[in-house]
PDB file of N, CA and C in Angstrom:
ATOM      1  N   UNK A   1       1.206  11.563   5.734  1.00  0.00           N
ATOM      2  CA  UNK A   1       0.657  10.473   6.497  1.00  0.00           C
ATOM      3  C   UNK A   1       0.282   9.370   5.510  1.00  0.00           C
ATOM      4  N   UNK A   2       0.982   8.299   6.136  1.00  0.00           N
ATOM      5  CA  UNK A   2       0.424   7.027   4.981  1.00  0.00           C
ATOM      6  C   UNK A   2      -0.347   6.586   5.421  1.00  0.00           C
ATOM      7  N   UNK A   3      -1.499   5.750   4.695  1.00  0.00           N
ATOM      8  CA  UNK A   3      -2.593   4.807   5.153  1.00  0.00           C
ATOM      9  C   UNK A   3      -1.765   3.290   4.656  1.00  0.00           C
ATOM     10  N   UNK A   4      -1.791   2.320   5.880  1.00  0.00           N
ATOM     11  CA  UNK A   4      -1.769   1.188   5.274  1.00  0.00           C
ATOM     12  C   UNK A   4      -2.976   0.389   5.367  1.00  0.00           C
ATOM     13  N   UNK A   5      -2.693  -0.548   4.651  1.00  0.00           N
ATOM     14  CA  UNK A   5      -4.142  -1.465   4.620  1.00  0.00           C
ATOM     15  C   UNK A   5      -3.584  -2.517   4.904  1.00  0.00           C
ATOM     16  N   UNK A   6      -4.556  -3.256   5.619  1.00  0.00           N
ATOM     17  CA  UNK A   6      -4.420  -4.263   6.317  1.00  0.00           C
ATOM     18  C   UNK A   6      -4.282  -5.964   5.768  1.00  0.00           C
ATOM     19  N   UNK A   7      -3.437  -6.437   5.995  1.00  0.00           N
ATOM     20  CA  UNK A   7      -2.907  -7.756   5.334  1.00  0.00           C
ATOM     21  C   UNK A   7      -3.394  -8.831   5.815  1.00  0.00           C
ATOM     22  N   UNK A   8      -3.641  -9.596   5.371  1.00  0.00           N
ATOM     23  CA  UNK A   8      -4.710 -11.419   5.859  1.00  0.00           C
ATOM     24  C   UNK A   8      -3.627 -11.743   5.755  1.00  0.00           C
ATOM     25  N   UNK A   9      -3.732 -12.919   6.952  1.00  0.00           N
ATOM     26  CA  UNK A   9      -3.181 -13.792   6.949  1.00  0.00           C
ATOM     27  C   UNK A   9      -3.318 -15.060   6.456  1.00  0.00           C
ATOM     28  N   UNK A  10      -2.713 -16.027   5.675  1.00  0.00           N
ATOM     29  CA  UNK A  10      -3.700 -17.415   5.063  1.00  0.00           C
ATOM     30  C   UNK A  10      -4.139 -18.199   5.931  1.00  0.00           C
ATOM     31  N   UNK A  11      -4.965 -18.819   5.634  1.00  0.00           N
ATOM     32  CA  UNK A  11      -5.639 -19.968   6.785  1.00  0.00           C
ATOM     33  C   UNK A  11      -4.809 -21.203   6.329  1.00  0.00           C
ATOM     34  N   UNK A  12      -4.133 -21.549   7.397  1.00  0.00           N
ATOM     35  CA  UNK A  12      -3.569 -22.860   7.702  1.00  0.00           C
ATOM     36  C   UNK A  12      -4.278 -24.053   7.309  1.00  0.00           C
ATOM     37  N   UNK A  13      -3.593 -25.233   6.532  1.00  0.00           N
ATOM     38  CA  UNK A  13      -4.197 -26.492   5.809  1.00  0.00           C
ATOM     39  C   UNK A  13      -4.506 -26.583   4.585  1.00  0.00           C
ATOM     40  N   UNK A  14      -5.069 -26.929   4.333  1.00  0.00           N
ATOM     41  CA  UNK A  14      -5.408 -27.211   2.548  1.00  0.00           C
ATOM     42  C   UNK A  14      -6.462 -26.243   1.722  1.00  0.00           C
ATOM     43  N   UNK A  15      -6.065 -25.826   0.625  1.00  0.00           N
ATOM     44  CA  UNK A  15      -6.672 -24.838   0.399  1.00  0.00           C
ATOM     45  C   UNK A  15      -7.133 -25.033  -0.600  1.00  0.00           C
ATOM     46  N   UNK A  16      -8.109 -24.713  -1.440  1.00  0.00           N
ATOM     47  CA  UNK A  16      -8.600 -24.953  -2.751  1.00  0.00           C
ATOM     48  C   UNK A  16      -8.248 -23.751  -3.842  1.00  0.00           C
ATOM     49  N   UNK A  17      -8.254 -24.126  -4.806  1.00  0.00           N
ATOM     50  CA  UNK A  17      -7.878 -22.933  -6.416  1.00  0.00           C
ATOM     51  C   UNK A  17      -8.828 -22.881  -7.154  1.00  0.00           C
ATOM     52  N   UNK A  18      -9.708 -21.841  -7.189  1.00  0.00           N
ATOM     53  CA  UNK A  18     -10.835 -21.622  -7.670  1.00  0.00           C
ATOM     54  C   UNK A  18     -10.175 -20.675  -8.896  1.00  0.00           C
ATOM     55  N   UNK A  19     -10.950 -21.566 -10.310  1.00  0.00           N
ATOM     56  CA  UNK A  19     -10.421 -20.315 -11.828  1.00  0.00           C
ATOM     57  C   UNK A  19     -10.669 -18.864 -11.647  1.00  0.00           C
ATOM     58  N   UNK A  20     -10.261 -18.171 -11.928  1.00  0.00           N
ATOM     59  CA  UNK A  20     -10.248 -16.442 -12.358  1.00  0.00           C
ATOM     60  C   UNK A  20     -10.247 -16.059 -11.303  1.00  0.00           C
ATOM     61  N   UNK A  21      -9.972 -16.124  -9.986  1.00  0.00           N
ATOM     62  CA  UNK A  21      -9.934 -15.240  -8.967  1.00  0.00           C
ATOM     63  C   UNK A  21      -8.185 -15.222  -8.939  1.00  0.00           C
ATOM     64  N   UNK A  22      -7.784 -14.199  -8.449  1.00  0.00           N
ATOM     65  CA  UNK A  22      -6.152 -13.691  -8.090  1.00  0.00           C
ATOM     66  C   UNK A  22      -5.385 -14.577  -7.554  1.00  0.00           C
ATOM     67  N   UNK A  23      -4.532 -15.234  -7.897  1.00  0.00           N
ATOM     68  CA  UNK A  23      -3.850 -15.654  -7.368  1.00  0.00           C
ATOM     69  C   UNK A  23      -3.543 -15.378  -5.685  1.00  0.00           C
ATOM     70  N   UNK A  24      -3.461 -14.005  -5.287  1.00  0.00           N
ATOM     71  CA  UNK A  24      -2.938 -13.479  -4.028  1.00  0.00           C
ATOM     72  C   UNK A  24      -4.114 -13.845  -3.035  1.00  0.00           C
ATOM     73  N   UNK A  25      -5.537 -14.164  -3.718  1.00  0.00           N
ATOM     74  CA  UNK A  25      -6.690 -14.375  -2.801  1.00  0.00           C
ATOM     75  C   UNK A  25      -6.717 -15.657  -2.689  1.00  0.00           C
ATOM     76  N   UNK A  26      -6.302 -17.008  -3.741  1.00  0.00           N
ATOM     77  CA  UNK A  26      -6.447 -18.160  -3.390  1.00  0.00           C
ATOM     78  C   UNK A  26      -5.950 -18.965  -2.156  1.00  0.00           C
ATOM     79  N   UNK A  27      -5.236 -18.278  -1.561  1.00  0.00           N
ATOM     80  CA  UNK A  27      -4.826 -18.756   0.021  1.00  0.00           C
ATOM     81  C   UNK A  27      -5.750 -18.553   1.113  1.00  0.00           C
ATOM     82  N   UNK A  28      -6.670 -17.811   1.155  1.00  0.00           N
ATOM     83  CA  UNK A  28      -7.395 -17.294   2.021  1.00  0.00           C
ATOM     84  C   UNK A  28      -9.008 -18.393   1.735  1.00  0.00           C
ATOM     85  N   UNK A  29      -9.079 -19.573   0.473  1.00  0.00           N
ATOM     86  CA  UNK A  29     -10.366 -19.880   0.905  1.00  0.00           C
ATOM     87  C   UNK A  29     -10.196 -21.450   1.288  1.00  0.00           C
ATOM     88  N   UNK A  30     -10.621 -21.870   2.192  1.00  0.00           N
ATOM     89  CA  UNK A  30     -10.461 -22.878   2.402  1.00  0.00           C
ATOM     90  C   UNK A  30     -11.198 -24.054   2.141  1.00  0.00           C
ATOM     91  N   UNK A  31     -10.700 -25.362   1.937  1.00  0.00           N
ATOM     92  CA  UNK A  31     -11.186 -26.628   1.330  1.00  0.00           C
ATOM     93  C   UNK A  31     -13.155 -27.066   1.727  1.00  0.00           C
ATOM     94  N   UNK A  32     -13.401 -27.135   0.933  1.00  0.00           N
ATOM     95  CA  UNK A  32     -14.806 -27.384   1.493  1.00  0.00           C
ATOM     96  C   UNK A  32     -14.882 -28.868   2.224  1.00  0.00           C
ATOM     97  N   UNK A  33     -13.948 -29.661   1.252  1.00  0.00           N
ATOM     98  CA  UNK A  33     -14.509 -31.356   1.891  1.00  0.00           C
ATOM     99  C   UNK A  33     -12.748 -31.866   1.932  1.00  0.00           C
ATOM    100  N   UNK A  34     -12.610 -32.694   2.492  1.00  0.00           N
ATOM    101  CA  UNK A  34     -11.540 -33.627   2.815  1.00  0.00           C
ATOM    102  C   UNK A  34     -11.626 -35.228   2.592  1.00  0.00           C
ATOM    103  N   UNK A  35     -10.806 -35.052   1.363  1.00  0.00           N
ATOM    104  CA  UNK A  35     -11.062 -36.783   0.853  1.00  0.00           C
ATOM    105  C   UNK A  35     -10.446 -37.511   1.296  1.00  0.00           C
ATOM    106  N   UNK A  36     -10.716 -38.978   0.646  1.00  0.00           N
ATOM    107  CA  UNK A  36      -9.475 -39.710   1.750  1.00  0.00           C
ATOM    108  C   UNK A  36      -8.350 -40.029   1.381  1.00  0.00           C
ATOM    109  N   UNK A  37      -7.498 -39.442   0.204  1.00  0.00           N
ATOM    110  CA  UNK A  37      -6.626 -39.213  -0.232  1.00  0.00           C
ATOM    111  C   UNK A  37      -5.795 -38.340   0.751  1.00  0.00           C
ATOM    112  N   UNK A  38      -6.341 -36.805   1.206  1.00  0.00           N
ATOM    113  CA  UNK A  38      -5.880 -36.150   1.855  1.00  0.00           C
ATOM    114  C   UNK A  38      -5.696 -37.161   3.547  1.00  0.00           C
ATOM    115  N   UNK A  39      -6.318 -37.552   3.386  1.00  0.00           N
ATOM    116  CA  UNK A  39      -6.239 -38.429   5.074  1.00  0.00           C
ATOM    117  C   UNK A  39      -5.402 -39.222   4.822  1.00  0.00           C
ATOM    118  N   UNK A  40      -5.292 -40.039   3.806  1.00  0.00           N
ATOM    119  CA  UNK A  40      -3.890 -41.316   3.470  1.00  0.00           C
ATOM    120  C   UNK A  40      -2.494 -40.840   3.573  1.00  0.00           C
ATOM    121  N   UNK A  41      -2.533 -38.661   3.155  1.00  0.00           N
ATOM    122  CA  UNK A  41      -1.445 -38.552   3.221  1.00  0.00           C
ATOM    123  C   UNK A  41      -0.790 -38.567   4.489  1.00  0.00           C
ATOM    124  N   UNK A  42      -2.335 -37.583   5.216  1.00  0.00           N
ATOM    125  CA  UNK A  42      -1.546 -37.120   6.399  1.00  0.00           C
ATOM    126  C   UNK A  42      -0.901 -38.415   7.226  1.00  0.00           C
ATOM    127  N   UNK A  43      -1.792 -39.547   6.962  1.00  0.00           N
ATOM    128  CA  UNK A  43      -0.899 -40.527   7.685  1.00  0.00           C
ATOM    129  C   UNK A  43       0.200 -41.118   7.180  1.00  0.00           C
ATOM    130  N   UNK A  44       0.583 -41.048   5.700  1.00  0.00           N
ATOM    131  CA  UNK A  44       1.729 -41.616   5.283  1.00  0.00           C
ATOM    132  C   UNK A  44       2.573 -40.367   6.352  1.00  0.00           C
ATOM    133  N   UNK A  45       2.450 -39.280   6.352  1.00  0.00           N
ATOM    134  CA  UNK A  45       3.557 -38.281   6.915  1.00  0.00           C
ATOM    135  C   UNK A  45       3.969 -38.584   8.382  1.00  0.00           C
ATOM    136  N   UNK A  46       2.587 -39.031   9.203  1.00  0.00           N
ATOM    137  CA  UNK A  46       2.604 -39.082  10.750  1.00  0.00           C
ATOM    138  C   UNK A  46       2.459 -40.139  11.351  1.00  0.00           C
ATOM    139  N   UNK A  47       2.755 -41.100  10.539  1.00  0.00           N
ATOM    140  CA  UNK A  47       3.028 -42.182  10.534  1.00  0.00           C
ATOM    141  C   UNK A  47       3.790 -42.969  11.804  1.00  0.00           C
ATOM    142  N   UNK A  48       5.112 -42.107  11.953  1.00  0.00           N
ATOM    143  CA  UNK A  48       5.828 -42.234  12.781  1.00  0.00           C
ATOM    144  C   UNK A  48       5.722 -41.858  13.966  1.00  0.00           C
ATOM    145  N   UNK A  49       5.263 -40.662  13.676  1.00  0.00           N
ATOM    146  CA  UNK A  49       4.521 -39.792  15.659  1.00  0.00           C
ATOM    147  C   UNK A  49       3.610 -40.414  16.298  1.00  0.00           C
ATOM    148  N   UNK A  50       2.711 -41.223  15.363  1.00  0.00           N
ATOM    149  CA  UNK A  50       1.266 -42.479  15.915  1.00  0.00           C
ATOM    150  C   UNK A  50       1.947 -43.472  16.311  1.00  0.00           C
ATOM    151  N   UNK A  51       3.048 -44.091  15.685  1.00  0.00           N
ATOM    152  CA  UNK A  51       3.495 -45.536  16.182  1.00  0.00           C
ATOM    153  C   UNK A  51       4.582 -45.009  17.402  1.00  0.00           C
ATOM    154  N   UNK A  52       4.841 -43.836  17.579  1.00  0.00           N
ATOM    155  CA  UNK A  52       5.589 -43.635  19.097  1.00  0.00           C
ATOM    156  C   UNK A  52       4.710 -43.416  20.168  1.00  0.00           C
ATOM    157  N   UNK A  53       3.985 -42.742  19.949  1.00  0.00           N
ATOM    158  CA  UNK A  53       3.117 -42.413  20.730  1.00  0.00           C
ATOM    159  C   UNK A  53       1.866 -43.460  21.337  1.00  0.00           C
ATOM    160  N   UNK A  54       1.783 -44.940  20.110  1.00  0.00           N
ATOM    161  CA  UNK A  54       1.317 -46.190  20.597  1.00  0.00           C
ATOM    162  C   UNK A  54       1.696 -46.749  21.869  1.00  0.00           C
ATOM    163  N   UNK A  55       3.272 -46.440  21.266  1.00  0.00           N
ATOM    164  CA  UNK A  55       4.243 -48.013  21.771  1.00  0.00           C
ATOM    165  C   UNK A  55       4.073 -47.122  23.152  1.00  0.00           C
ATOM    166  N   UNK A  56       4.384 -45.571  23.722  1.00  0.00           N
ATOM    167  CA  UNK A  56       4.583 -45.292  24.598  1.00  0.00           C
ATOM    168  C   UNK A  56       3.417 -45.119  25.599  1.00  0.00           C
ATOM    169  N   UNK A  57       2.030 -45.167  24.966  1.00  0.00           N
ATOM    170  CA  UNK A  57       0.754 -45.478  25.585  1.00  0.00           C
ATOM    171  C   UNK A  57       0.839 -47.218  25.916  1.00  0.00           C
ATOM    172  N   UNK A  58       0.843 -47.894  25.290  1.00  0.00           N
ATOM    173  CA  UNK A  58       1.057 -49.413  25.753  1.00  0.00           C
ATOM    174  C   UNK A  58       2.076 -49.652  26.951  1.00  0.00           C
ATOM    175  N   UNK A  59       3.141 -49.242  26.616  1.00  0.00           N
ATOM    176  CA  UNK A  59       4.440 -49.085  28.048  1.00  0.00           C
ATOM    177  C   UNK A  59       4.183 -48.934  29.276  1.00  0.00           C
ATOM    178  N   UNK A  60       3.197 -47.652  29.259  1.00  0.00           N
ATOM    179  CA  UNK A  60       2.525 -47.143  30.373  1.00  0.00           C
ATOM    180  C   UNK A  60       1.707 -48.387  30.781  1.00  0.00           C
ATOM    181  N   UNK A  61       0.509 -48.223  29.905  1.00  0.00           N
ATOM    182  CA  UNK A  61      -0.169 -49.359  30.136  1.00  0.00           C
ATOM    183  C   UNK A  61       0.538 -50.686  31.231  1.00  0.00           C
ATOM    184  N   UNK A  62       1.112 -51.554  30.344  1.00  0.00           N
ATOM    185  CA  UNK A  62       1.773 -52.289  30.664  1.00  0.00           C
ATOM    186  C   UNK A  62       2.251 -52.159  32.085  1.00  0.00           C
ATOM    187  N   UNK A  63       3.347 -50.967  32.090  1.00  0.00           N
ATOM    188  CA  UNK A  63       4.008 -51.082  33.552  1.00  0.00           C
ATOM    189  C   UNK A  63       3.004 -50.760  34.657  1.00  0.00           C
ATOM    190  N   UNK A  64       1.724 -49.862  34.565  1.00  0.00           N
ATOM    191  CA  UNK A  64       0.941 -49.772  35.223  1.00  0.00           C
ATOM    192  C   UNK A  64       0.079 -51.379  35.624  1.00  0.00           C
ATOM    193  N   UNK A  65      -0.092 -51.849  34.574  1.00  0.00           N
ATOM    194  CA  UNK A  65      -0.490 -53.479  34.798  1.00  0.00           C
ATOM    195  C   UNK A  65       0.038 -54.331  35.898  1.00  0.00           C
ATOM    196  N   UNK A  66       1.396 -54.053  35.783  1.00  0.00           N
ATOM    197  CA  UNK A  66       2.785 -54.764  36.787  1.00  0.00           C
ATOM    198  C   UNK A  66       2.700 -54.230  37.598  1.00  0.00           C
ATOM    199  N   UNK A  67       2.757 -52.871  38.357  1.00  0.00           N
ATOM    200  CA  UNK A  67       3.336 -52.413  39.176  1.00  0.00           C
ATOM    201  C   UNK A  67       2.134 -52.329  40.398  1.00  0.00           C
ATOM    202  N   UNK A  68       0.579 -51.525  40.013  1.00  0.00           N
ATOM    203  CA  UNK A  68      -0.069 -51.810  40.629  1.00  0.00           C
ATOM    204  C   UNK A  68      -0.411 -53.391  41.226  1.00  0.00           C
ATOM    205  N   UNK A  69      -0.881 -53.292  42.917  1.00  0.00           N
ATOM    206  CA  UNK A  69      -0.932 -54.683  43.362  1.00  0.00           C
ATOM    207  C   UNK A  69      -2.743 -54.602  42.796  1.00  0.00           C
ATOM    208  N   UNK A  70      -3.167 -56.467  42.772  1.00  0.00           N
ATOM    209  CA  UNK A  70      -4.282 -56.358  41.926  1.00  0.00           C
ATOM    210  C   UNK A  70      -5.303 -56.298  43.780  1.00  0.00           C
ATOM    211  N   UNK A  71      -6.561 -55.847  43.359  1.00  0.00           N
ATOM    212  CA  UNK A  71      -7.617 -55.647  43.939  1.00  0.00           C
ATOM    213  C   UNK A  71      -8.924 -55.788  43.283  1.00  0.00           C
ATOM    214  N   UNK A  72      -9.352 -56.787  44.749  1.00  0.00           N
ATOM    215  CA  UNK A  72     -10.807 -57.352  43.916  1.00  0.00           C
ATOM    216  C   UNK A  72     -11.774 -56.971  45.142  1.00  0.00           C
ATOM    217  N   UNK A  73     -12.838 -56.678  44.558  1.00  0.00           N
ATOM    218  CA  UNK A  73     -14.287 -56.670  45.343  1.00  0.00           C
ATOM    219  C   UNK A  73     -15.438 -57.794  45.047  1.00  0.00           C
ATOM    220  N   UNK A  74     -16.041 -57.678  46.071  1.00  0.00           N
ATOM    221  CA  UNK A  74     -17.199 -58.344  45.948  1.00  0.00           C
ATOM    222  C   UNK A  74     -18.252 -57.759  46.494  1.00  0.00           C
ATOM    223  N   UNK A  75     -19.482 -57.579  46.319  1.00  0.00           N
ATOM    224  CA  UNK A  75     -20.832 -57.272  46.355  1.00  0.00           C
ATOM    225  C   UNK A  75     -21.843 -58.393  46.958  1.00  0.00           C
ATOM    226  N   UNK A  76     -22.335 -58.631  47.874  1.00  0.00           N
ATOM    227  CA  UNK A  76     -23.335 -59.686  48.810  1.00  0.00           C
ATOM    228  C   UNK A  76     -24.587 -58.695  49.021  1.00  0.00           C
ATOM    229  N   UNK A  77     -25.681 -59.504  48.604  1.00  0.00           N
ATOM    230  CA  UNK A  77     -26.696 -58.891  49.551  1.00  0.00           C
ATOM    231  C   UNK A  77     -27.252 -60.334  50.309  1.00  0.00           C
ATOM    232  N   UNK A  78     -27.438 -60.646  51.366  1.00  0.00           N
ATOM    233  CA  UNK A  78     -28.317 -61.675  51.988  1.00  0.00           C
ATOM    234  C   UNK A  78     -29.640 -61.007  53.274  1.00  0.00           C
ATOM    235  N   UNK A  79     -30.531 -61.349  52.804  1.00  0.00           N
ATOM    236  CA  UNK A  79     -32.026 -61.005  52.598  1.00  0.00           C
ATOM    237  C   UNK A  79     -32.397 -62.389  54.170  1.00  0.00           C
ATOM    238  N   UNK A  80     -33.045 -62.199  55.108  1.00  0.00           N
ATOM    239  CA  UNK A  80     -32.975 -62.735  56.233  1.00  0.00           C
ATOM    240  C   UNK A  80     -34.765 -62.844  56.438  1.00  0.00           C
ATOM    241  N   UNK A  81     -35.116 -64.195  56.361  1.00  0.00           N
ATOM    242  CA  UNK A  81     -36.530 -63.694  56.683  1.00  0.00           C
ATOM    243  C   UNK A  81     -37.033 -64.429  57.982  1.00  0.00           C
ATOM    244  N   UNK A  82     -37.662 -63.774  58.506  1.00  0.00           N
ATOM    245  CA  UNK A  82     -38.785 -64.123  60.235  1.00  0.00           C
ATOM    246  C   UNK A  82     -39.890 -65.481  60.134  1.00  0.00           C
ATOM    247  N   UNK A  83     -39.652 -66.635  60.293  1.00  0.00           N
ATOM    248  CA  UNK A  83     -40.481 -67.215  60.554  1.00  0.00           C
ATOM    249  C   UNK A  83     -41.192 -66.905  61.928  1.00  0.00           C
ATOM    250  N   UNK A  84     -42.658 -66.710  61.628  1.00  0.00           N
ATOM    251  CA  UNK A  84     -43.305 -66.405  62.671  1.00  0.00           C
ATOM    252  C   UNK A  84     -44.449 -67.536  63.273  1.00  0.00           C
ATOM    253  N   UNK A  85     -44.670 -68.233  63.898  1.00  0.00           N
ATOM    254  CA  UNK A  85     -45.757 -69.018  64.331  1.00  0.00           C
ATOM    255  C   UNK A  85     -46.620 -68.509  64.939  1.00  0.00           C
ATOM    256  N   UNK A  86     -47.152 -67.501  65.050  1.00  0.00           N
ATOM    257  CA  UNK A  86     -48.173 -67.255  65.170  1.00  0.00           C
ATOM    258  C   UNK A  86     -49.220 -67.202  64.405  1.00  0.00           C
ATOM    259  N   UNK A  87     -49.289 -67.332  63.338  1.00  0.00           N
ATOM    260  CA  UNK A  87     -50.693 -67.122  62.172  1.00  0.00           C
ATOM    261  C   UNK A  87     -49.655 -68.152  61.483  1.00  0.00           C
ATOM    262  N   UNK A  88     -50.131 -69.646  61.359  1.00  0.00           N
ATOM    263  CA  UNK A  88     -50.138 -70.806  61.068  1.00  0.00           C
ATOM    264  C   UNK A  88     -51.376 -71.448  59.894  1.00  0.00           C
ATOM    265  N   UNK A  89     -52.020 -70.022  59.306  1.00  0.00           N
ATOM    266  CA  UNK A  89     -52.944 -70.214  58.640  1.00  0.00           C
ATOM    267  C   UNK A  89     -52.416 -70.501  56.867  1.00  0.00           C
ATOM    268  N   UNK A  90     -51.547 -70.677  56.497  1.00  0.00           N
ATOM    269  CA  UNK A  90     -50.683 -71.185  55.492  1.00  0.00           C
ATOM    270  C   UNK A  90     -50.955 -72.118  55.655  1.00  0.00           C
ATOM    271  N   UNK A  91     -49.906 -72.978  56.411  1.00  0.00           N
ATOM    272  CA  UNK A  91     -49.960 -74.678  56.609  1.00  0.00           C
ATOM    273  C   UNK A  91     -50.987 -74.791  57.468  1.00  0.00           C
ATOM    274  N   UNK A  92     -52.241 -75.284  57.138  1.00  0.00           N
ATOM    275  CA  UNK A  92     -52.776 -75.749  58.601  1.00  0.00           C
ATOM    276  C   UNK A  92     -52.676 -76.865  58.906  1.00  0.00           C
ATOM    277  N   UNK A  93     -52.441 -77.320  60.153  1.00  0.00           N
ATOM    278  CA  UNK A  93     -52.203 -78.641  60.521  1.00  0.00           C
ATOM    279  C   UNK A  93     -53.189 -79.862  59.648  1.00  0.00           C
ATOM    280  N   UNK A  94     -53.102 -81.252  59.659  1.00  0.00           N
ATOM    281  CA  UNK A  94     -53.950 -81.653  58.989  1.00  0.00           C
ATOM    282  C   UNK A  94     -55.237 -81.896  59.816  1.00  0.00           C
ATOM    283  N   UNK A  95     -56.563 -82.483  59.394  1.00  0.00           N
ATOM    284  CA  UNK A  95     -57.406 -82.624  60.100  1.00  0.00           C
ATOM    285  C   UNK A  95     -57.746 -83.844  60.953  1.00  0.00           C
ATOM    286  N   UNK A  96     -58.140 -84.178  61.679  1.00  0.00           N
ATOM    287  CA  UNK A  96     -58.494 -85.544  61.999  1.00  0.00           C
ATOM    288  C   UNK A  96     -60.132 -85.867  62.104  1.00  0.00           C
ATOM    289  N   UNK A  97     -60.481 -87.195  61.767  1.00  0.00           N
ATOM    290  CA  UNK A  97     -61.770 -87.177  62.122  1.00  0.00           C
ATOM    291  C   UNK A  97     -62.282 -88.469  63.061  1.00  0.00           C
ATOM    292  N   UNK A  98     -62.980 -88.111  64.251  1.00  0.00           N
ATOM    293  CA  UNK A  98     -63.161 -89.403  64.721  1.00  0.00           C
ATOM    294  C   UNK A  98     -64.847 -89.421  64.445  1.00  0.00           C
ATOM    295  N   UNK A  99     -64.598 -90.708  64.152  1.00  0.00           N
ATOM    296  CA  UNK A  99     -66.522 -91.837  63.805  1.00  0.00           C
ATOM    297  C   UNK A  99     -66.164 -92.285  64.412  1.00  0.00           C
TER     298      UNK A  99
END
């Protein structure tokens, strides 16, 4: 009966090389920080998948712009108030005086 032992798999992306550890283990630790070197590359590489994927978000855009008919709303409130004459004590008439 054999025993096997069990094999890692590497972690996907960028990996760091730390001195004196095994070669066979340096795949397994992964990058602590991400500079912006590493970011300049990934976009020199994907460069092309971003500018398709622009033009074909704008397209949409666009034909959605055209195709829908436009629609507008408006919002009113008008506020209605009761003049009442009965309590005339606001304005009171003026006074008169006879001498």
């Amino acid at each position: 009966m054999s025993t096997q032992i069990p094999t890692q798999t590497p972690i996907p992306g960028p990996t760091a090389r730390i001195p004196g550890l095994a070669n066979e283990n340096q795949d397994f630790l992964p990058e602590a920080e991400i500079s912006l070197l590493d970011i300049l590359r990934f976009l020199k590489g994907a460069y092309k998948t971003i500018l398709i994927v622009g033009a074909i978000g704008l397209a949409v855009s666009i034909a959605h712009l055209a195709l829908t008919p436009k629609q507008y709303e408006a919002i009113a409130q008008i506020f209605m108030t009761q003049i009442s004459t009965v309590n005339n004590n606001l304005n009171p008439p003026p006074v008169r005086q006879y001498s």
